[in-house]
PDB file of N, CA and C in Angstrom:
ATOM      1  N   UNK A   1     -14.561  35.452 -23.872  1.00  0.00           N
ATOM      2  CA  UNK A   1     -13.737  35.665 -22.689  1.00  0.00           C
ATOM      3  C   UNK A   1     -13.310  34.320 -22.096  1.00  0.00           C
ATOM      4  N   UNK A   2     -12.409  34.464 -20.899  1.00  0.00           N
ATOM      5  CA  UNK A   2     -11.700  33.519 -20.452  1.00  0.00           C
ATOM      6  C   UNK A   2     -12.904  32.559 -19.516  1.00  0.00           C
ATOM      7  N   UNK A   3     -13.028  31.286 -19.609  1.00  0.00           N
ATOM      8  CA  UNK A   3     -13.551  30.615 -18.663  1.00  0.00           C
ATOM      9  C   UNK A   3     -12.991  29.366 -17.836  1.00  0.00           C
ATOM     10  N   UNK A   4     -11.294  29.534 -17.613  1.00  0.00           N
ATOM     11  CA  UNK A   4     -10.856  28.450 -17.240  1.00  0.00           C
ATOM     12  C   UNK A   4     -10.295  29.210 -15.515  1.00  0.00           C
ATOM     13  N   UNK A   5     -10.585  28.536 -14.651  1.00  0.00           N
ATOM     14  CA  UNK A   5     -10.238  29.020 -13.380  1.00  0.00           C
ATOM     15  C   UNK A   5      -9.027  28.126 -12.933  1.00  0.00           C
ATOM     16  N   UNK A   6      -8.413  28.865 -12.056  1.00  0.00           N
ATOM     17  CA  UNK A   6      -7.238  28.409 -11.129  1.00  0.00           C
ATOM     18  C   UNK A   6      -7.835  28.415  -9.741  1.00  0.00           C
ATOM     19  N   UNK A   7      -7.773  26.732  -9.587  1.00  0.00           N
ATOM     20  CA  UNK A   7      -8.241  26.108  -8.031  1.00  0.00           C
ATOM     21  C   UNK A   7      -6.694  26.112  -7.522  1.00  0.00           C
ATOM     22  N   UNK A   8      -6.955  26.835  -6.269  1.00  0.00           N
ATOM     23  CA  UNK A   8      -5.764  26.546  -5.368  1.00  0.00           C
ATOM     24  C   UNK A   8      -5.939  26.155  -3.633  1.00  0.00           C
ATOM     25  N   UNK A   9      -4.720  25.789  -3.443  1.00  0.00           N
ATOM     26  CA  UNK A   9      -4.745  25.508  -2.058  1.00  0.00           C
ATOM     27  C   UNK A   9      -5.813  24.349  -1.627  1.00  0.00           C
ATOM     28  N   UNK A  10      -5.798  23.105  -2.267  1.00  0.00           N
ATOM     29  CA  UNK A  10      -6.388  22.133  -2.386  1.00  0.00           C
ATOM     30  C   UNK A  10      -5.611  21.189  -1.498  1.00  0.00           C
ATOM     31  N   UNK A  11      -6.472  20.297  -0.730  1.00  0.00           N
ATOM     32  CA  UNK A  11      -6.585  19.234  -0.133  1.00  0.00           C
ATOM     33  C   UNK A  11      -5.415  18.270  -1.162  1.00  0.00           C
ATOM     34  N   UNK A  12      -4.320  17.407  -0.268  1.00  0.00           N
ATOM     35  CA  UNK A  12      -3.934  16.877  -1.377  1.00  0.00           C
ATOM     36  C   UNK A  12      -4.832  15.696  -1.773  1.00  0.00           C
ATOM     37  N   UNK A  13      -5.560  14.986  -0.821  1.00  0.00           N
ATOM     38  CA  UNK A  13      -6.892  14.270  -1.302  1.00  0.00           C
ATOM     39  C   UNK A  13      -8.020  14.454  -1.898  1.00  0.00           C
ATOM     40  N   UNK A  14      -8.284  15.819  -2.617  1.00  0.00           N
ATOM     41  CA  UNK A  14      -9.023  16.206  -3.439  1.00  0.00           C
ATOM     42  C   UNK A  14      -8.722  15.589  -4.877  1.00  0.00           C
ATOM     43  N   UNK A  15     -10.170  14.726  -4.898  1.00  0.00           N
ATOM     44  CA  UNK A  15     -10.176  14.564  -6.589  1.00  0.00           C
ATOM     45  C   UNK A  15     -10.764  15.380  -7.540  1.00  0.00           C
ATOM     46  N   UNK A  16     -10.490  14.641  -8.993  1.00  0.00           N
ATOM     47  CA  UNK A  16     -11.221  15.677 -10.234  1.00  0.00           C
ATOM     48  C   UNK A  16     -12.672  15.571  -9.674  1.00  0.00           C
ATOM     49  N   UNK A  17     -13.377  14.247  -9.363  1.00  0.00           N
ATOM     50  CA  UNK A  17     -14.613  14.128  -8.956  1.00  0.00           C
ATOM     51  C   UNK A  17     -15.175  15.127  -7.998  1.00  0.00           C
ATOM     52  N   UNK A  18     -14.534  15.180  -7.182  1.00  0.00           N
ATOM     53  CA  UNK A  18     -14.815  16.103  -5.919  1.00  0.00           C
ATOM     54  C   UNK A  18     -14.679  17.699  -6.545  1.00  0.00           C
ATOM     55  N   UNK A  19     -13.843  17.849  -7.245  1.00  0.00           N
ATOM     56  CA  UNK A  19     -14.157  19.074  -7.708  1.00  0.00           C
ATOM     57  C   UNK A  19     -14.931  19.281  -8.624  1.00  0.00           C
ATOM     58  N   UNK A  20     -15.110  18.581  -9.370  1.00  0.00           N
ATOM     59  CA  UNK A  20     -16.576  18.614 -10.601  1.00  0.00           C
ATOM     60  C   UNK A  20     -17.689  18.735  -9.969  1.00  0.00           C
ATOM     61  N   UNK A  21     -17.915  18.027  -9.399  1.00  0.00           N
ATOM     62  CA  UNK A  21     -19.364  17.790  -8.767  1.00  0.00           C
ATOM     63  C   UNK A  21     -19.177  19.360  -7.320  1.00  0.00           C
ATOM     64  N   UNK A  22     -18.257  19.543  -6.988  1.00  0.00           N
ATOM     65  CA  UNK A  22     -18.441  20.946  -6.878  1.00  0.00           C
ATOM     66  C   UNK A  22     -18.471  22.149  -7.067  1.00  0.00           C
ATOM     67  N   UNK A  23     -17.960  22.412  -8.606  1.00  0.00           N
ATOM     68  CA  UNK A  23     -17.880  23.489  -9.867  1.00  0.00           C
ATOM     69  C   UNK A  23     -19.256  23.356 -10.006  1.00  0.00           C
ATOM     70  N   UNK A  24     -20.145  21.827 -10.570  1.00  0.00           N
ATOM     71  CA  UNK A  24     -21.202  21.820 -11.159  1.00  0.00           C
ATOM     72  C   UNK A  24     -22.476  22.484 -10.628  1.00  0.00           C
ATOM     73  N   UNK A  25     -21.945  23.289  -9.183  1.00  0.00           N
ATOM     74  CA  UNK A  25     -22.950  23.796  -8.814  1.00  0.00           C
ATOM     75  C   UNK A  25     -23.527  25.397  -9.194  1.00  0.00           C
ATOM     76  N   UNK A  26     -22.223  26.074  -9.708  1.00  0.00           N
ATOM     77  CA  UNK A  26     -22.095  27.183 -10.567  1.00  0.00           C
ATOM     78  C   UNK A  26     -22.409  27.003 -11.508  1.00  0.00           C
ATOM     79  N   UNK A  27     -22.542  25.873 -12.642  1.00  0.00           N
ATOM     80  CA  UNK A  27     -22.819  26.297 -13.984  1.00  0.00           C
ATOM     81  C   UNK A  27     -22.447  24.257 -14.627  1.00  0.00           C
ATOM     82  N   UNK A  28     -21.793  24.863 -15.850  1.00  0.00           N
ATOM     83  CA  UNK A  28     -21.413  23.483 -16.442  1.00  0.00           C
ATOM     84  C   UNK A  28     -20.167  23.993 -16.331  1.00  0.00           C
ATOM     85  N   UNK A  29     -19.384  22.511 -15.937  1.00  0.00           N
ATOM     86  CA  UNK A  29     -17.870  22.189 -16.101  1.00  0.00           C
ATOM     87  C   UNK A  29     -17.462  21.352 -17.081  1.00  0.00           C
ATOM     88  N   UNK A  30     -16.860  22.020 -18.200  1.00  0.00           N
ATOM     89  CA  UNK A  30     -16.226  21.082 -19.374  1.00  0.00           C
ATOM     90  C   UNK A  30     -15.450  20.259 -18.881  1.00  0.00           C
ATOM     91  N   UNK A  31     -13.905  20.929 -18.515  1.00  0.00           N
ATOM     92  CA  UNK A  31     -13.503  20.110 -17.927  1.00  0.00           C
ATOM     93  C   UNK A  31     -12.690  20.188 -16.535  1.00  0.00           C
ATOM     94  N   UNK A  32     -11.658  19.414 -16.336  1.00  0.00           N
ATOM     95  CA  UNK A  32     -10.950  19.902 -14.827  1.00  0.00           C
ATOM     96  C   UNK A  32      -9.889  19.079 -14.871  1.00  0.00           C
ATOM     97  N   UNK A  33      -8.865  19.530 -14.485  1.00  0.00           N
ATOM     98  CA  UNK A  33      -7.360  19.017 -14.829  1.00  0.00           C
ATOM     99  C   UNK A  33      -6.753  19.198 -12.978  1.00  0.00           C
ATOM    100  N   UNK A  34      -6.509  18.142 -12.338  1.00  0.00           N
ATOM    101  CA  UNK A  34      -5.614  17.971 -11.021  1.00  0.00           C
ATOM    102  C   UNK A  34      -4.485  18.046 -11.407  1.00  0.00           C
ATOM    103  N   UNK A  35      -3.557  19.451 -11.036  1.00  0.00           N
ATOM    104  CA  UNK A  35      -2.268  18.957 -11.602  1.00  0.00           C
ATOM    105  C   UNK A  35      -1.562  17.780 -10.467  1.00  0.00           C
ATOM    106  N   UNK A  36      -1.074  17.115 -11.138  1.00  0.00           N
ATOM    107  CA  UNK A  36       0.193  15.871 -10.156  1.00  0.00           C
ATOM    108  C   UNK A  36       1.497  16.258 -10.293  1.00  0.00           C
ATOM    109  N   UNK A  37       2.454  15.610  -9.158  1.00  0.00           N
ATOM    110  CA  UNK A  37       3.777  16.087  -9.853  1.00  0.00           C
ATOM    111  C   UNK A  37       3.679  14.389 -10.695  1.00  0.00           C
ATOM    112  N   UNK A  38       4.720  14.897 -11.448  1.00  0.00           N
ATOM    113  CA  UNK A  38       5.281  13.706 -12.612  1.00  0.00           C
ATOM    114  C   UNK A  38       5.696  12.585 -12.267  1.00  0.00           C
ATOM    115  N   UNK A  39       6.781  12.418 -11.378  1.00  0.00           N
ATOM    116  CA  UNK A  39       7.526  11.054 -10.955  1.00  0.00           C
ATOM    117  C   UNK A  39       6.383  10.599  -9.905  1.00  0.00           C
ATOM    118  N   UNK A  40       6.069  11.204  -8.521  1.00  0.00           N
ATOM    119  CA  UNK A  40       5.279  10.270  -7.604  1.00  0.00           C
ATOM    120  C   UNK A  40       3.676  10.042  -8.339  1.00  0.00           C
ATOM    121  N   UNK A  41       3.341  11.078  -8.706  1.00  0.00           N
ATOM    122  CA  UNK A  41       1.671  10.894  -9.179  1.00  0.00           C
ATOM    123  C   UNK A  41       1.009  11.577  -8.010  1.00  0.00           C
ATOM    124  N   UNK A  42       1.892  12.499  -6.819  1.00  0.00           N
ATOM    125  CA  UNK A  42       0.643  13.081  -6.073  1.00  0.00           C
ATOM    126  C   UNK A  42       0.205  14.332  -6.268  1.00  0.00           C
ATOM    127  N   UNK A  43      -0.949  14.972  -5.813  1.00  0.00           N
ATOM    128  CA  UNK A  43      -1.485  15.606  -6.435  1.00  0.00           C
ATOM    129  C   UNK A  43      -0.390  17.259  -6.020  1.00  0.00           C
ATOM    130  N   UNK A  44      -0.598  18.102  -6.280  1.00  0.00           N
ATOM    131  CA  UNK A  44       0.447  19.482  -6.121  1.00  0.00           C
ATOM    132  C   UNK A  44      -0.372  20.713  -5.249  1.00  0.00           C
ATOM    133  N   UNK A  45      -1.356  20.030  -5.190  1.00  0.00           N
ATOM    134  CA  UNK A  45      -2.337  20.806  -4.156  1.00  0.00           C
ATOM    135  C   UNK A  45      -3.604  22.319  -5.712  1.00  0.00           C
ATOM    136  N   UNK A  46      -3.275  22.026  -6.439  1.00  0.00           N
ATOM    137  CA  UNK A  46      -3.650  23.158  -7.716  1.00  0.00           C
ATOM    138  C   UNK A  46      -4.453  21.816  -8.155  1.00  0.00           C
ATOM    139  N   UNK A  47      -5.337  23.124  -9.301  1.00  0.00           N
ATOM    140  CA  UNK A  47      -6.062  22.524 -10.139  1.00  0.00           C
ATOM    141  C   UNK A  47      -6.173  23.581 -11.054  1.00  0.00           C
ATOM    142  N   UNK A  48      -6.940  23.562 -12.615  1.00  0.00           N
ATOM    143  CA  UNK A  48      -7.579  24.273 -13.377  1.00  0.00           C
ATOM    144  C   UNK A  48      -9.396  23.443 -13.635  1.00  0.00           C
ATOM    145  N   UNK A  49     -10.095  24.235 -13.644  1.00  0.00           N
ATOM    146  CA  UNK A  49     -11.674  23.742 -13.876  1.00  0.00           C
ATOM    147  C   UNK A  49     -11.944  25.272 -15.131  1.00  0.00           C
ATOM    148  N   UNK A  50     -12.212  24.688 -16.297  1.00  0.00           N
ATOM    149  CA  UNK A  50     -12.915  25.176 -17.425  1.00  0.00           C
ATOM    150  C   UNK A  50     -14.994  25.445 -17.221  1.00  0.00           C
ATOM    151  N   UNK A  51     -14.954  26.272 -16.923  1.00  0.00           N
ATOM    152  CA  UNK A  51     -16.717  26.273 -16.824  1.00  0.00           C
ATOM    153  C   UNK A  51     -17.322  26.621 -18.181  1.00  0.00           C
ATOM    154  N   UNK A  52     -18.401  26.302 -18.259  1.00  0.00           N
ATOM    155  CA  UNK A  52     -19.276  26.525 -19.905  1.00  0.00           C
ATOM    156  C   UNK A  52     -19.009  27.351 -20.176  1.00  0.00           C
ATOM    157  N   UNK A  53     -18.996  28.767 -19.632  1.00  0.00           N
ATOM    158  CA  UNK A  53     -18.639  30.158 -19.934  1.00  0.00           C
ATOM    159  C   UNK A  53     -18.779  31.201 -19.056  1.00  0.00           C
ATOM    160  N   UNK A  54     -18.181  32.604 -19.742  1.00  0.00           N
ATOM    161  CA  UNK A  54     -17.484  33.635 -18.721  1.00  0.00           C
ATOM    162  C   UNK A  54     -18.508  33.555 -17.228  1.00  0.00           C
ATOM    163  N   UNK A  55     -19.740  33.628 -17.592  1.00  0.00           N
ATOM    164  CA  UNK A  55     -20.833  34.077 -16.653  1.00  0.00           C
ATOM    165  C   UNK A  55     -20.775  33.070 -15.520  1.00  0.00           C
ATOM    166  N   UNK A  56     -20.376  31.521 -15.663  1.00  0.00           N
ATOM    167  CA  UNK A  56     -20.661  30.299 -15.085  1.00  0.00           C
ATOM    168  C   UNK A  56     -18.914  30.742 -14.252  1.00  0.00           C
ATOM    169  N   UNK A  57     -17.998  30.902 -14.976  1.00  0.00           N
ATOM    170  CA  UNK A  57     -16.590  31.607 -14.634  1.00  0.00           C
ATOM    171  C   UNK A  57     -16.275  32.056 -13.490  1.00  0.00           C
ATOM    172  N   UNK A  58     -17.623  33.182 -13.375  1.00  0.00           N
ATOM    173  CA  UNK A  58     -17.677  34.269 -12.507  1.00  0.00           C
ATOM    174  C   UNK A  58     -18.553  33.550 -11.337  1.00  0.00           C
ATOM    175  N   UNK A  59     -19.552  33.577 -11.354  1.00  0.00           N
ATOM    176  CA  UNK A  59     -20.650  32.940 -10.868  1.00  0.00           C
ATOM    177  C   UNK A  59     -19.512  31.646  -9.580  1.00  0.00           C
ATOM    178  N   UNK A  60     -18.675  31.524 -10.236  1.00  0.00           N
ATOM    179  CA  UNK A  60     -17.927  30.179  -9.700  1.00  0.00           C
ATOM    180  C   UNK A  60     -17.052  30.651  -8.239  1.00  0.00           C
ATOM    181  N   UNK A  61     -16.346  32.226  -8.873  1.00  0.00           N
ATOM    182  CA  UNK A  61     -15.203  32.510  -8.330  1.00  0.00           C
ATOM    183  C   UNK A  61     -16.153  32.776  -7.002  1.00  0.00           C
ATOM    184  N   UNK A  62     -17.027  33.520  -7.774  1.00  0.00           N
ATOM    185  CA  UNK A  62     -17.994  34.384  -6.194  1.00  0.00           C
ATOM    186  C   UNK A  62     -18.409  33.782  -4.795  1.00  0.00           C
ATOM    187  N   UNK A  63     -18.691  32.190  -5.448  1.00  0.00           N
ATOM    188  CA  UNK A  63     -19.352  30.869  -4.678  1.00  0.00           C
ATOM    189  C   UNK A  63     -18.269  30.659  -3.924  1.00  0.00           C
ATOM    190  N   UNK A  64     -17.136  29.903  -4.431  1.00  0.00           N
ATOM    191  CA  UNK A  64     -16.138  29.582  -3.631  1.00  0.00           C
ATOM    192  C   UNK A  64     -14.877  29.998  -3.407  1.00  0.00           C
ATOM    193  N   UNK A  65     -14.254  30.895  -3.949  1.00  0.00           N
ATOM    194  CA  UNK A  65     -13.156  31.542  -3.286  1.00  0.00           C
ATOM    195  C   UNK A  65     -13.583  32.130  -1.744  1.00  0.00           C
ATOM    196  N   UNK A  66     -12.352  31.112  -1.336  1.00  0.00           N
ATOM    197  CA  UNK A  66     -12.525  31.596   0.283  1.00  0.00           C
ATOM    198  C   UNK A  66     -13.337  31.156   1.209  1.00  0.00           C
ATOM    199  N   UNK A  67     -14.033  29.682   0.439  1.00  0.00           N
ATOM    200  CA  UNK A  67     -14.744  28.723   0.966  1.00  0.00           C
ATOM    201  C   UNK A  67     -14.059  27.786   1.421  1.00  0.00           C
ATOM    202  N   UNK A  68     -14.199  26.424   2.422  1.00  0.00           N
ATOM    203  CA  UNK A  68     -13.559  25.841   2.882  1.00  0.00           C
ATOM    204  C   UNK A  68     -13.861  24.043   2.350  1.00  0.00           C
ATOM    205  N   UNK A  69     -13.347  23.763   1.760  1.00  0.00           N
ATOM    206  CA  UNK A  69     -13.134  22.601   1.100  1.00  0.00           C
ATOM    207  C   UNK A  69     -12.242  21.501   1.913  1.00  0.00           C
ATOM    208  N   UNK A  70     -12.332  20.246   2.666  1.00  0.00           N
ATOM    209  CA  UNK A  70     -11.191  19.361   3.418  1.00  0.00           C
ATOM    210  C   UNK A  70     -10.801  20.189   4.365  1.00  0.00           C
ATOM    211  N   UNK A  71     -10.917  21.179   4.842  1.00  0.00           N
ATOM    212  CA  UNK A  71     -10.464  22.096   6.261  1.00  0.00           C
ATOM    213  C   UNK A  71      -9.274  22.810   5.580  1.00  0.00           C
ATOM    214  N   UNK A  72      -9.670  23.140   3.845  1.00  0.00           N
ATOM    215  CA  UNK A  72      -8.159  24.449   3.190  1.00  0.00           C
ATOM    216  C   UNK A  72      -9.375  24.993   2.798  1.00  0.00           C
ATOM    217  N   UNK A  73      -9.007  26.496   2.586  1.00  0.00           N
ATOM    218  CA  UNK A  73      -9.702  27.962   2.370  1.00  0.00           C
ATOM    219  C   UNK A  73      -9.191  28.280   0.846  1.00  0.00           C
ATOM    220  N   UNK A  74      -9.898  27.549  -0.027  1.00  0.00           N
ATOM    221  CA  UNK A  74      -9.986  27.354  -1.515  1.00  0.00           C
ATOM    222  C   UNK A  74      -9.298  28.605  -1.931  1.00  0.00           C
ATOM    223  N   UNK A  75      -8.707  28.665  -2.952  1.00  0.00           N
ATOM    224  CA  UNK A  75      -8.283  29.776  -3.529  1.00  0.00           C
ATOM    225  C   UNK A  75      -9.121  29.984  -5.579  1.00  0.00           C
ATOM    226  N   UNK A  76      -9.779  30.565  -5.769  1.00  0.00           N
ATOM    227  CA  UNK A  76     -10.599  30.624  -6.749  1.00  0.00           C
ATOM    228  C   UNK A  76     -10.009  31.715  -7.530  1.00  0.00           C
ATOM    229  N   UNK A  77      -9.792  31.925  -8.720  1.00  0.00           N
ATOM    230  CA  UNK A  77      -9.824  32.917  -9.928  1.00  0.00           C
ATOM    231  C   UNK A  77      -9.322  32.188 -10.983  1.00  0.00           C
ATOM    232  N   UNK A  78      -9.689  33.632 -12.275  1.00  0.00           N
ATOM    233  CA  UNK A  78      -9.177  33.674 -13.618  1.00  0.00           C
ATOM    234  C   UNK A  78      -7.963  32.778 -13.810  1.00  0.00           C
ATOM    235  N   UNK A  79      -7.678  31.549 -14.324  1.00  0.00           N
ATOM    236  CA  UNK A  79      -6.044  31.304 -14.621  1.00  0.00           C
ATOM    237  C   UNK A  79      -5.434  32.138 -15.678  1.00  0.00           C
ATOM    238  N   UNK A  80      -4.655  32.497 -15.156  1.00  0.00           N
ATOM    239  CA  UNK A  80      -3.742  33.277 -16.243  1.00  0.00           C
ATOM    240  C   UNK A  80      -2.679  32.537 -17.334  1.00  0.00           C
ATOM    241  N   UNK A  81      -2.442  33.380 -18.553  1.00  0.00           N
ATOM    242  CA  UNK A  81      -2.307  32.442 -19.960  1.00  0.00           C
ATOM    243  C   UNK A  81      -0.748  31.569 -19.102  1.00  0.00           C
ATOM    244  N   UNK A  82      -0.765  30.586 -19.695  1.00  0.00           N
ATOM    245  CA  UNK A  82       0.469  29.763 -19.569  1.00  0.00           C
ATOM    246  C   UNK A  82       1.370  30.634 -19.855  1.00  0.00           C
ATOM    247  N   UNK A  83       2.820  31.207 -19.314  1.00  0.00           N
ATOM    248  CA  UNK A  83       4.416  31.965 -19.509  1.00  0.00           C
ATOM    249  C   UNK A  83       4.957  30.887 -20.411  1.00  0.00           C
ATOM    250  N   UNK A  84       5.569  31.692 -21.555  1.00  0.00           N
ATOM    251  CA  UNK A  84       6.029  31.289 -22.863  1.00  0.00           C
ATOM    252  C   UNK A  84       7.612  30.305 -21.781  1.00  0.00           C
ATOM    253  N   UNK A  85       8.306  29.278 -21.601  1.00  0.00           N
ATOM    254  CA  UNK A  85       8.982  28.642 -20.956  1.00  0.00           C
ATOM    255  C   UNK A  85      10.029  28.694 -22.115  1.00  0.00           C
ATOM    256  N   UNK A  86      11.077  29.871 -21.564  1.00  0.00           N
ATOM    257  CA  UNK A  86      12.629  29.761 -23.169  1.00  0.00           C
ATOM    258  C   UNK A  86      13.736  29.094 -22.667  1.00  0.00           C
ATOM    259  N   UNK A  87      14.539  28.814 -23.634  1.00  0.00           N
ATOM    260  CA  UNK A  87      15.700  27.943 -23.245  1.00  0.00           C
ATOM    261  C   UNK A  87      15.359  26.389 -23.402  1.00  0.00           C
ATOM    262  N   UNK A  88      17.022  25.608 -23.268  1.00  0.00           N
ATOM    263  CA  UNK A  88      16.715  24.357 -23.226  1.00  0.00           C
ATOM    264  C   UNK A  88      17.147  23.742 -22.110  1.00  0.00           C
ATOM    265  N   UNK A  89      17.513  24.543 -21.223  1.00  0.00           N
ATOM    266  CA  UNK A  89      17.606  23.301 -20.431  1.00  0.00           C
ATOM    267  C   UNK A  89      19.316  24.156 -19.899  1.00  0.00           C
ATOM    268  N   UNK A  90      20.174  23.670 -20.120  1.00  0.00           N
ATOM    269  CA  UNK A  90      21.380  23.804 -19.116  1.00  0.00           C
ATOM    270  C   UNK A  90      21.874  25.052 -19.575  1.00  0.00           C
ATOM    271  N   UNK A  91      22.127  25.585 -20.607  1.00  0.00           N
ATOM    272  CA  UNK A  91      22.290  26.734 -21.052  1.00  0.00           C
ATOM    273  C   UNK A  91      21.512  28.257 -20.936  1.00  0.00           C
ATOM    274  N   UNK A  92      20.217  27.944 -20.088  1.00  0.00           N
ATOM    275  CA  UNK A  92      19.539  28.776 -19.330  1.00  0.00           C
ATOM    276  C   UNK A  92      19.884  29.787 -18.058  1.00  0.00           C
ATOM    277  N   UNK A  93      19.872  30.560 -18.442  1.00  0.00           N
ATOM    278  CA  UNK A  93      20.408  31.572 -17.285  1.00  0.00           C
ATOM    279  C   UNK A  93      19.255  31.844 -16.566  1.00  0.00           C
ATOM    280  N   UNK A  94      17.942  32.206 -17.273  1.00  0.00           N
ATOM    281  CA  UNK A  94      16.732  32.917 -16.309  1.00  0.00           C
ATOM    282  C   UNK A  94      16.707  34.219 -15.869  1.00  0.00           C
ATOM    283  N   UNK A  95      17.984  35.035 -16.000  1.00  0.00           N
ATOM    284  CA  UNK A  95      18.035  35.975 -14.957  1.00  0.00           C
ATOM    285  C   UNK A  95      18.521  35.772 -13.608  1.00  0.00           C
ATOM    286  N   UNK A  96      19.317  35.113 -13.347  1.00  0.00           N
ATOM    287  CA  UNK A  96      19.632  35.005 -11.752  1.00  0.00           C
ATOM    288  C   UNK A  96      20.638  35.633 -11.217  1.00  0.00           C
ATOM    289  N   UNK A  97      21.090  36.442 -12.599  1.00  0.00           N
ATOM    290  CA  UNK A  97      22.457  37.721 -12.477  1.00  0.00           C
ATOM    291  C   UNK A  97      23.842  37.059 -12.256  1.00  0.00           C
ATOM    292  N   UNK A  98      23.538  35.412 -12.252  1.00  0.00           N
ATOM    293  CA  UNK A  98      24.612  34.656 -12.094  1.00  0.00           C
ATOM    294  C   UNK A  98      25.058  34.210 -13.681  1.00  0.00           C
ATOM    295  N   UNK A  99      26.556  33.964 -14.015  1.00  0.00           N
ATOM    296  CA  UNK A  99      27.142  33.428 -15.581  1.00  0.00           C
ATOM    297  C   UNK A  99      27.390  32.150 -15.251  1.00  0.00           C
ATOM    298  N   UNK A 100      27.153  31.113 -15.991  1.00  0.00           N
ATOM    299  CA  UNK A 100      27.341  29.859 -16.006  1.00  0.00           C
ATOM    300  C   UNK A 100      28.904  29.472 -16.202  1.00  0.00           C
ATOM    301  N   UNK A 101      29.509  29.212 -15.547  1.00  0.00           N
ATOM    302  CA  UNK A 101      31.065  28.977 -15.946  1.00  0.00           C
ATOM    303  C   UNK A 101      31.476  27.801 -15.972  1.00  0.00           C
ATOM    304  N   UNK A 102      32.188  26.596 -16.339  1.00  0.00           N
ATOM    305  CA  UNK A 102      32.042  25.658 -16.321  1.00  0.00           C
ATOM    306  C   UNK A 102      33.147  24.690 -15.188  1.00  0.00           C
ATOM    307  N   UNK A 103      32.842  23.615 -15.369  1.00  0.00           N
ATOM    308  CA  UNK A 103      33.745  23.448 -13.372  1.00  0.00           C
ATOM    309  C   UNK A 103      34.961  23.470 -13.681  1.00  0.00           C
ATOM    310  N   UNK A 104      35.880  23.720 -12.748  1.00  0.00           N
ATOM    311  CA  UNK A 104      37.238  24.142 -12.738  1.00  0.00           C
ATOM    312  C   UNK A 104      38.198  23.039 -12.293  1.00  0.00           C
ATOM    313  N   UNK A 105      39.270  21.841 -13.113  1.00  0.00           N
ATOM    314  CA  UNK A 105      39.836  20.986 -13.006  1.00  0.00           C
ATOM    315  C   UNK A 105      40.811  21.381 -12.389  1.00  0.00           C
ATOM    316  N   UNK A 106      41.629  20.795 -11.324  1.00  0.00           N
ATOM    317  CA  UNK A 106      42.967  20.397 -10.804  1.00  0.00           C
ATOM    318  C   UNK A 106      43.014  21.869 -10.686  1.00  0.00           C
ATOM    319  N   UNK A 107      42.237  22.663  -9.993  1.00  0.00           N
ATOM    320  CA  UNK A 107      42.791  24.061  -9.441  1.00  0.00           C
ATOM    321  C   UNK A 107      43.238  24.833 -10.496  1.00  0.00           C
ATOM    322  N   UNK A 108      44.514  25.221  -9.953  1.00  0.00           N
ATOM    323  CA  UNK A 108      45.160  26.748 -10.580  1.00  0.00           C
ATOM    324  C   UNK A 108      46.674  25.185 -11.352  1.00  0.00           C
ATOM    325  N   UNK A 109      46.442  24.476 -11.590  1.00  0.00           N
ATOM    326  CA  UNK A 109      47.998  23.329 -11.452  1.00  0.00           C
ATOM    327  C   UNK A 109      47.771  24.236 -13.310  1.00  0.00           C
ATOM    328  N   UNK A 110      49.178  24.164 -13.618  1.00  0.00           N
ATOM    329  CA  UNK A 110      49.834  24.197 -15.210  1.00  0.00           C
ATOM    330  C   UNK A 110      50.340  23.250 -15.598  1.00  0.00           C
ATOM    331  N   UNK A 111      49.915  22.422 -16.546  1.00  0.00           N
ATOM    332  CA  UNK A 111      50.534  21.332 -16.942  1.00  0.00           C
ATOM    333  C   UNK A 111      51.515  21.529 -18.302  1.00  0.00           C
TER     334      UNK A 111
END
């Protein structure tokens, strides 16, 4: 079974440290990933923490979901599988019920 949890609603001064050493009180933590955004490097307020297994998983969610970590009210569970991400890029619609049309030069003019 699954043993990787989704930390949310995190301190943006929360480190991996700070959260290891507070997973480690449920069980063993393999590992723990802070997500950042990309360009600045700050943190996105999320995390994922991997525990030894399902039991340590559980054991985890029970402890701290809804505990208070930096003065935020932790958000704890199951992460769910990564969404398959389609398309490349500009040719992506998504569903937004909108058609991509492309920009429209010099009006309605006939040359």
């Amino acid at each position: 079974m699954e043993s990787k949890l989704y930390v949310g609603n995190l301190a943006y001064s929360t480190t991996e440290d700070d959260l290891r050493a507070l997973f480690a009180q449920a069980g063993t933590v393999t590992s723990v990933a802070l997500i950042k955004d990309r360009d600045s490097g700050q943190s996105k307020g999320f995390a994922f923490v991997e525990m030894g297994n399902q039991a340590e998983a559980e054991k985890a969610i029970s402890m701290f979901n809804g505990t208070q970590m930096k003065d935020r009210e932790l958000k704890v569970n199951l992460a769910r599988p990564r969404e398959e991400r389609g398309g490349g890029g500009f040719g992506s619609n998504r569903g937004s019920g909108h058609t991509r049309r492309p920009p429209q030069r010099g009006g309605n003019k006939r040359y």
